[in-house]
Every structure is written in C-alpha cells, then in structure tokens.
C-alpha atoms as a PDB file:
ATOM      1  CA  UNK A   1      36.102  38.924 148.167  1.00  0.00           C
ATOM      2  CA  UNK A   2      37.659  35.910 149.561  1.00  0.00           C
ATOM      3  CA  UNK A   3      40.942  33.517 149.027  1.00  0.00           C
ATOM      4  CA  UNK A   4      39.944  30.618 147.400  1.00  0.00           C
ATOM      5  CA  UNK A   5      40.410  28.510 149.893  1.00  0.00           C
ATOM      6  CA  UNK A   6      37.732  30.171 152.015  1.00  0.00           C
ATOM      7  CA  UNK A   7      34.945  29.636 149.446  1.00  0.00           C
ATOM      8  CA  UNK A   8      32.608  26.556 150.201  1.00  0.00           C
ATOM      9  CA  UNK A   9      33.561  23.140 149.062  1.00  0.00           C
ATOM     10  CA  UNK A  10      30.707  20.645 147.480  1.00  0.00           C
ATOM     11  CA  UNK A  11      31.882  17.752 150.141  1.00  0.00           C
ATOM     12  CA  UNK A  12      31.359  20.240 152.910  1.00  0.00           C
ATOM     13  CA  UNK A  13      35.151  20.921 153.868  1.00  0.00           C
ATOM     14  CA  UNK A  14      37.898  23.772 152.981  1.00  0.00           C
ATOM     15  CA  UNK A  15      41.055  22.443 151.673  1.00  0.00           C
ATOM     16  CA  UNK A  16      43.681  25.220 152.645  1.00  0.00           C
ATOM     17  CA  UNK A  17      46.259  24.033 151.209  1.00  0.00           C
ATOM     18  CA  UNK A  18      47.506  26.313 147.777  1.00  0.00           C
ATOM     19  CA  UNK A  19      48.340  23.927 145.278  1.00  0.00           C
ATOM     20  CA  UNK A  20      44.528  22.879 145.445  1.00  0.00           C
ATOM     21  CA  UNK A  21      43.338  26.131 144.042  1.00  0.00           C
ATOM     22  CA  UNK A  22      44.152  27.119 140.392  1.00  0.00           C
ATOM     23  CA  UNK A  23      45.476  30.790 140.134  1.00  0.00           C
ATOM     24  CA  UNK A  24      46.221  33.430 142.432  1.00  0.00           C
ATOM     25  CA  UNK A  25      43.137  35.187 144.289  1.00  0.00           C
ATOM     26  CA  UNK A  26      44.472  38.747 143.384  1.00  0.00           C
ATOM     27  CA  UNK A  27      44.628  37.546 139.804  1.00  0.00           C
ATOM     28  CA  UNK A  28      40.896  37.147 139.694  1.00  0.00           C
ATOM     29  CA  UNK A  29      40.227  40.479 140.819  1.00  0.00           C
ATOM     30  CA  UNK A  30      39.674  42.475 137.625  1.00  0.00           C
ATOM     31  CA  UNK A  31      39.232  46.219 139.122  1.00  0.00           C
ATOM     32  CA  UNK A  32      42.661  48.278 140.069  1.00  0.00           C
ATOM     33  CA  UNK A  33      41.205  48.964 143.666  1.00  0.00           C
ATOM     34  CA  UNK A  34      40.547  45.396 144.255  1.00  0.00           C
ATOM     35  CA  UNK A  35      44.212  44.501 143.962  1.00  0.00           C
ATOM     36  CA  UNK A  36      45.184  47.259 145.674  1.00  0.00           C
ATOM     37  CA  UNK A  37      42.677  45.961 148.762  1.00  0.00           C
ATOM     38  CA  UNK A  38      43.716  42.639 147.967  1.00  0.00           C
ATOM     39  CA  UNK A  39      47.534  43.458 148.460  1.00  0.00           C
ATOM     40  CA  UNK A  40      47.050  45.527 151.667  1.00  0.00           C
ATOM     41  CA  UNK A  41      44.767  42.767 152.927  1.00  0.00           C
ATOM     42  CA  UNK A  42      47.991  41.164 152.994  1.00  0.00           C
ATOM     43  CA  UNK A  43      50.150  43.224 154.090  1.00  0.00           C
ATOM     44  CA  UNK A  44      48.356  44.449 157.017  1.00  0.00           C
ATOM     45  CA  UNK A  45      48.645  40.818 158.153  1.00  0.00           C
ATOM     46  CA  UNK A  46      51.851  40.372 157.911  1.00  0.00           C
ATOM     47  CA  UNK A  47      52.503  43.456 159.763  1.00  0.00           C
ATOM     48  CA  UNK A  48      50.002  41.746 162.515  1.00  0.00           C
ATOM     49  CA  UNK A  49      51.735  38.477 163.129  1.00  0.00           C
ATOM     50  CA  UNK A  50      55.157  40.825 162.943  1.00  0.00           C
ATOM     51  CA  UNK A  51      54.045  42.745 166.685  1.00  0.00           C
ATOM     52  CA  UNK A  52      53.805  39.004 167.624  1.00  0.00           C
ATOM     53  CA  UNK A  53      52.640  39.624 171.363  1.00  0.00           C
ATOM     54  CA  UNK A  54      49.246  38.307 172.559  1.00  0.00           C
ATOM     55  CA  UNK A  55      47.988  37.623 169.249  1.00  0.00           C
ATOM     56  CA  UNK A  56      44.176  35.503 169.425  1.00  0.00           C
ATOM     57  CA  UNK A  57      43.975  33.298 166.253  1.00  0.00           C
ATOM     58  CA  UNK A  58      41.038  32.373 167.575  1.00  0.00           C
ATOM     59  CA  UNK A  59      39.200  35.384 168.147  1.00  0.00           C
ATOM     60  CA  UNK A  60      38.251  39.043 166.802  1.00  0.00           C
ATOM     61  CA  UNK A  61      40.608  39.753 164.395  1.00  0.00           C
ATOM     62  CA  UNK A  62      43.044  36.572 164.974  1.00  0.00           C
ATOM     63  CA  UNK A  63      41.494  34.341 162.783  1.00  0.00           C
ATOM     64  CA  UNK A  64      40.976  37.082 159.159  1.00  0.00           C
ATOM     65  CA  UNK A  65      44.382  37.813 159.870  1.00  0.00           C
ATOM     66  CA  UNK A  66      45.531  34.392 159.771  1.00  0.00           C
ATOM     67  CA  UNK A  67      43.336  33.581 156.465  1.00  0.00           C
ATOM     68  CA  UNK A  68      45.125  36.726 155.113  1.00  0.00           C
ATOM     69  CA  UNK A  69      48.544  35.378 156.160  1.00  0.00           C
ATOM     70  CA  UNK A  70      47.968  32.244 154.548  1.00  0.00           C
ATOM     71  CA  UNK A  71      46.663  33.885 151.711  1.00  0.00           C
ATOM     72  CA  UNK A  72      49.801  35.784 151.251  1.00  0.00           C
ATOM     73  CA  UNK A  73      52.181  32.602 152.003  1.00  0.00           C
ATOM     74  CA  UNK A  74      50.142  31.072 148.536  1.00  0.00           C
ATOM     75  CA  UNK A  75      50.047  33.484 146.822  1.00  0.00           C
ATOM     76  CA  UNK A  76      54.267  33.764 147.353  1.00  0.00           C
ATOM     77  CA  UNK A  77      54.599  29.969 146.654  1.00  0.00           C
ATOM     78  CA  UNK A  78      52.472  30.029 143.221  1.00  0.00           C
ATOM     79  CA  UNK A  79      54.793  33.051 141.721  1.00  0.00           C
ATOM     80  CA  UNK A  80      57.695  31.448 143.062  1.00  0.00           C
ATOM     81  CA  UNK A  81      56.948  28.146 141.605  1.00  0.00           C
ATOM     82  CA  UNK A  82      56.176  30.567 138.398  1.00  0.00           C
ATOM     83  CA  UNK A  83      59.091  31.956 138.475  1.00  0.00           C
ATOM     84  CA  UNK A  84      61.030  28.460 138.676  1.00  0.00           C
ATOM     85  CA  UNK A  85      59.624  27.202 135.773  1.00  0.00           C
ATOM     86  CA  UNK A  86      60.226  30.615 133.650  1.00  0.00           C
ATOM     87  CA  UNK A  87      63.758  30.614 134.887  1.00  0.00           C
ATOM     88  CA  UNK A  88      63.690  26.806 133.755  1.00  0.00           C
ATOM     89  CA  UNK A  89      62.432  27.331 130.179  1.00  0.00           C
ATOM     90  CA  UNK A  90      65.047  30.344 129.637  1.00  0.00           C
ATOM     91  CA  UNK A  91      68.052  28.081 131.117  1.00  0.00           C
ATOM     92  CA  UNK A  92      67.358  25.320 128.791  1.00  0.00           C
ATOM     93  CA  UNK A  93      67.172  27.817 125.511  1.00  0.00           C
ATOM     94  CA  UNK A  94      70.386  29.715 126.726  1.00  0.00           C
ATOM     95  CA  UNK A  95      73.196  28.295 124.262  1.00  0.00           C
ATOM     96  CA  UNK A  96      75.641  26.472 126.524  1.00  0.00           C
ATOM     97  CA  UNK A  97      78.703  28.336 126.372  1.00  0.00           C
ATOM     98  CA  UNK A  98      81.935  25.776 126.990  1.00  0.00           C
ATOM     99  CA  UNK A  99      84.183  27.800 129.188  1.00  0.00           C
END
C-alpha cells in the first residue's frame, strides 16, 4: 500500500501536499494488520529522522522514510483539523453559562 500522495496523478505529477487527498491512508485500509503496518510504517520513521545523524533522503532508505514521515505529518494534520471542528460543533451546543 501507498499514501495517497504517492499514487500516480492523470497530469503526470504528485501533489504532496495533504489537504489534496480526501481521507486518511490508514483509514482506507480495511484489514486489522494493515493498520497495524500502516501505523508502524510510521513510526519507524519517525524514530529514523529522531537518530538524525547522516541521514540520505536521497538514497536507500532516505527517501521511504521521508514519504512515511510525511505521511505521518498528514495524517496528524487531518485528525487535528477533525478534532477542531468536533471541538467546534460541541462549543457552540454547550449552553453558555453567564458567570
């Protein structure tokens, strides 16, 4: 599986950033173990750019790693921006109290 971002575009270029894609990638992965690989996908490059020395993010590894860390930073953004708006819809339908 890939992030959205990764899969080809019909004009022939990737748009990476995450408010073009609709959704998160780990919520289109029906199957248990595919969230699980999704999330440690992740995680294991987040841990990667953590070590920090003599990283390549243009070579081996470097540049999944940095698809995965992107990944993660969208996937972060969308449920935060979630998040906002369910916060925003339960604010407004609080009764005010006058204090």
């Amino acid at each position: 599986m890939q992030p959205p971002w990764k899969e080809p575009h019909k004009n022939g270029y990737q748009d990476y950033s995450p408010a073009n894609y609709a959704g998160s990638f780990e919520d289109n992965a029906q199957d248990p173990a595919d969230l699980l690989e999704n999330t440690l996908s992740q995680l294991e490059a987040l841990l990667w750019v953590c070590h920090g020395e003599g990283i390549d993010w243009h070579n081996g590894e470097g540049p999944r790693q940095l698809d995965n860390l992107l990944w993660l930073a969208a996937d972060m953004a969308r449920k935060a921006g979630e998040l906002f708006q369910v916060s925003e819809t339960a604010r407004r339908a609080a009764p005010e109290t006058g204090g």
